[in-house]
N, C-alpha and C. Protein backbone atom coordinates (compact mmCIF):
# COMPACT_ATOMS: atom_id res chain seq x y z
N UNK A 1 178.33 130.91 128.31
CA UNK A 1 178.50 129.63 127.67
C UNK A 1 178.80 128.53 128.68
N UNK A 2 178.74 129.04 129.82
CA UNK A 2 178.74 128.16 131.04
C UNK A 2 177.85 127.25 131.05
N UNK A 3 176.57 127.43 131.13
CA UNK A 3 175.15 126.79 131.56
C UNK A 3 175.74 125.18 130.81
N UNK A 4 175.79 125.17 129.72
CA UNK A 4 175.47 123.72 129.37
C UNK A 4 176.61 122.99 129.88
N UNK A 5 177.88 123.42 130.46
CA UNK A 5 178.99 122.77 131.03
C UNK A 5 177.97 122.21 132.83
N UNK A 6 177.50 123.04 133.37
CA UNK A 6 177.29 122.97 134.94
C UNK A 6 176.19 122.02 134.80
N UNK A 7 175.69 122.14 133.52
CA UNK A 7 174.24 121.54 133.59
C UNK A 7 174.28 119.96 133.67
N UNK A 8 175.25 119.88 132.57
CA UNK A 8 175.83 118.55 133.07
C UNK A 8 176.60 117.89 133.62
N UNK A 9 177.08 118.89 134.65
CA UNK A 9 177.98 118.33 135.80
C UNK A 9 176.63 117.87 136.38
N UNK A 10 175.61 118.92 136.81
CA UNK A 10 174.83 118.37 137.53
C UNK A 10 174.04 117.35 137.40
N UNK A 11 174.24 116.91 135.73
CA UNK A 11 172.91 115.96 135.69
C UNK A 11 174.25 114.25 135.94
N UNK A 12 175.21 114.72 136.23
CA UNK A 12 176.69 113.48 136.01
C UNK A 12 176.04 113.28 137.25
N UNK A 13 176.34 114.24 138.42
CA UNK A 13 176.22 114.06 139.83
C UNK A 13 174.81 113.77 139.95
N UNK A 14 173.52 113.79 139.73
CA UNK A 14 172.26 112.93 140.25
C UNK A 14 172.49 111.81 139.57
N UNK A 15 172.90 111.10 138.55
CA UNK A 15 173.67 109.97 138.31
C UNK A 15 173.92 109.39 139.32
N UNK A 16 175.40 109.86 140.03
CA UNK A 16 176.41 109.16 140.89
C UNK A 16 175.35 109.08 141.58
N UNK A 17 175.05 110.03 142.49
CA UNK A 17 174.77 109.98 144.02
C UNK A 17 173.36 110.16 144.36
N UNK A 18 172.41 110.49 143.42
CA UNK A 18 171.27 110.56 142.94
C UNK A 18 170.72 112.13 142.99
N UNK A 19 169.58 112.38 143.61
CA UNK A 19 168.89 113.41 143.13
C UNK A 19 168.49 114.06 144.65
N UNK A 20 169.43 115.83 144.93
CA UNK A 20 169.33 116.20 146.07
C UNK A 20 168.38 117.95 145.66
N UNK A 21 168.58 118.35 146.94
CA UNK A 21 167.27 119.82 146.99
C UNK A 21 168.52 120.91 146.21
N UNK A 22 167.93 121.83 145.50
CA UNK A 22 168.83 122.41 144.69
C UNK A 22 170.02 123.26 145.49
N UNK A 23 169.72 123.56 146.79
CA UNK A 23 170.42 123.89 147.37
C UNK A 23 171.54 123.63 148.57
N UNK A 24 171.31 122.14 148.34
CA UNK A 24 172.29 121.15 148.53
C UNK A 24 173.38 120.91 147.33
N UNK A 25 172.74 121.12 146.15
CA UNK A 25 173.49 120.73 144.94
C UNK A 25 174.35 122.11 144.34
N UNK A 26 173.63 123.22 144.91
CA UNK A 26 174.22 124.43 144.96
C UNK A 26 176.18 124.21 145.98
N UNK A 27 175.72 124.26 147.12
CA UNK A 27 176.88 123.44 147.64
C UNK A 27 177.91 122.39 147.83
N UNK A 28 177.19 121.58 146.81
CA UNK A 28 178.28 120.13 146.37
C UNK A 28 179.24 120.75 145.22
N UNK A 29 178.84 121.80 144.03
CA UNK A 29 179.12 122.64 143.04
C UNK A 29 180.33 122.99 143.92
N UNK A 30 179.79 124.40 144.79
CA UNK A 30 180.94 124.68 145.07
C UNK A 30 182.20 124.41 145.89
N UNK A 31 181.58 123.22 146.84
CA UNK A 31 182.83 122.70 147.48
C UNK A 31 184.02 121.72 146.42
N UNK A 32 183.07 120.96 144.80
CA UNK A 32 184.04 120.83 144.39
C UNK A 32 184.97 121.43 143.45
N UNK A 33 184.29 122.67 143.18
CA UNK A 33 184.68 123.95 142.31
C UNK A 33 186.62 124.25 143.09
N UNK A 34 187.40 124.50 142.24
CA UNK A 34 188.63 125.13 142.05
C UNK A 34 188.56 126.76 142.55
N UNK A 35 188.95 126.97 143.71
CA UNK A 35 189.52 128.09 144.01
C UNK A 35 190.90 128.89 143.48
N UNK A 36 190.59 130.24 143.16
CA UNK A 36 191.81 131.14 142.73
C UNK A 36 192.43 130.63 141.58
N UNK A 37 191.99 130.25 140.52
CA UNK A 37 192.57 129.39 139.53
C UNK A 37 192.51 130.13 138.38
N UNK A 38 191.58 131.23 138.08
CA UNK A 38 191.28 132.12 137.21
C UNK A 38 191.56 133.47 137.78
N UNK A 39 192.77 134.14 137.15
CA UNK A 39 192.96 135.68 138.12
C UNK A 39 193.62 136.78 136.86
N UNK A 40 193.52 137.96 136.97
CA UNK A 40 193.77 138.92 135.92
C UNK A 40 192.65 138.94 135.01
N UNK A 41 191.47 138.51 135.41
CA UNK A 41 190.40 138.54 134.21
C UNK A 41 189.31 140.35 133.90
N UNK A 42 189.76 140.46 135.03
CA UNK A 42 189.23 142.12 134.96
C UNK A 42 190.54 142.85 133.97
N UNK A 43 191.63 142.74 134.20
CA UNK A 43 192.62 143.13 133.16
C UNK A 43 192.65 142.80 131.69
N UNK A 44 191.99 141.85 131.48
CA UNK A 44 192.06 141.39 130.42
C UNK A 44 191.03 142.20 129.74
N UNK A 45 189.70 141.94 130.71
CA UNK A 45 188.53 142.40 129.93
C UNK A 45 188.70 143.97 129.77
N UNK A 46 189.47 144.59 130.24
CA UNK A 46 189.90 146.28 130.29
C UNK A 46 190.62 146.21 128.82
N UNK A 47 191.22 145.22 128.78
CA UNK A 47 192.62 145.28 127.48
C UNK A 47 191.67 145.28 126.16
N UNK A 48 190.64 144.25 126.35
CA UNK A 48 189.87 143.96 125.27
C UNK A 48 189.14 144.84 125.25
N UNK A 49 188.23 145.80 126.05
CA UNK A 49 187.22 146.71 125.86
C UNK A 49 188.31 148.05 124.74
N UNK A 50 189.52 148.04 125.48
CA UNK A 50 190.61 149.15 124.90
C UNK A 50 190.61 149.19 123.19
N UNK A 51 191.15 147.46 122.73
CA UNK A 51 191.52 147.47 121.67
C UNK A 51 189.64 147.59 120.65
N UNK A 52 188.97 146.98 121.16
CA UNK A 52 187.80 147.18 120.72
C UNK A 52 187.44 148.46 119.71
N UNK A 53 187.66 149.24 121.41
CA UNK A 53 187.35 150.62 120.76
C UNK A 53 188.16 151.59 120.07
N UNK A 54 189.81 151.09 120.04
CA UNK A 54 190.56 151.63 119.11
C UNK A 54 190.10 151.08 117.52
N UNK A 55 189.73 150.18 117.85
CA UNK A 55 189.59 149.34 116.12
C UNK A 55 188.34 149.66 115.80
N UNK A 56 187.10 150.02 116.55
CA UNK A 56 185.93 150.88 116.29
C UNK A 56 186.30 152.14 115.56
N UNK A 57 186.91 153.17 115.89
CA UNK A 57 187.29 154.53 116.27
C UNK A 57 188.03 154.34 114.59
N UNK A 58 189.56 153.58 114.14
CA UNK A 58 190.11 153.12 112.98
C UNK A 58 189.01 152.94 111.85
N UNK A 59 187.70 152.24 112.27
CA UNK A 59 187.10 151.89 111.15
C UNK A 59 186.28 152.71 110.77
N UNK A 60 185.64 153.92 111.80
CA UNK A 60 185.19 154.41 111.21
C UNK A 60 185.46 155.95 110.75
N UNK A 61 187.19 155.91 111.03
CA UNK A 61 188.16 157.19 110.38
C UNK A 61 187.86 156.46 109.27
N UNK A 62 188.63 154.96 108.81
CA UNK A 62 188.37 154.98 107.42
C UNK A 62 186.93 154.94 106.49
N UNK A 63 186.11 155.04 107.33
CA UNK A 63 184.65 155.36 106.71
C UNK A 63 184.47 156.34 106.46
N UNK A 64 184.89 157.60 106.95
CA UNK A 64 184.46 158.86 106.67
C UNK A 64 185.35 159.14 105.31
C-alpha cells in the first residue's frame, strides 16, 4: 500500500525541482528517507502469523 504514497512523493518532487533519470530519483528517495525509525517488525509479523493460526486451528475445532 506503499506505491501510491512514493508515487506521489515523486510526482511532488518533479514539481519542485523538475524531472530527473529514475535513478537519480531513486537516490534523492533515499537520501531523504528516515533511517532506523521502523524496528521489531519481524516480531510483530511472527506474533501475527502465531495468533492467525491459533484462531485458524479454534475455528475450525469449532467446525468439526
Amino acid at each position: 500500500m506503499a506505491t501510491p504514497h512514493v508515487a506521489g512523493l515523486i510526482a511532488y518532487l518533479i514539481c519542485l525541482e523538475g524531472n530527473v533519470s529514475p535513478a537519480e530519483m531513486s537516490d534523492k528517495l533515499k537520501n531523504l528517507s528516515l533511517k532506523g525509525v521502523l524496528t521489531g517488525i519481524r516480531q510483530l509479523i511472527s506474533l501475527y502469523y502465531v495468533q492467525f493460526t491459533l484462531i485458524r486451528i479454534i475455528f475450525q475445532l469449532q467446525v468439526l
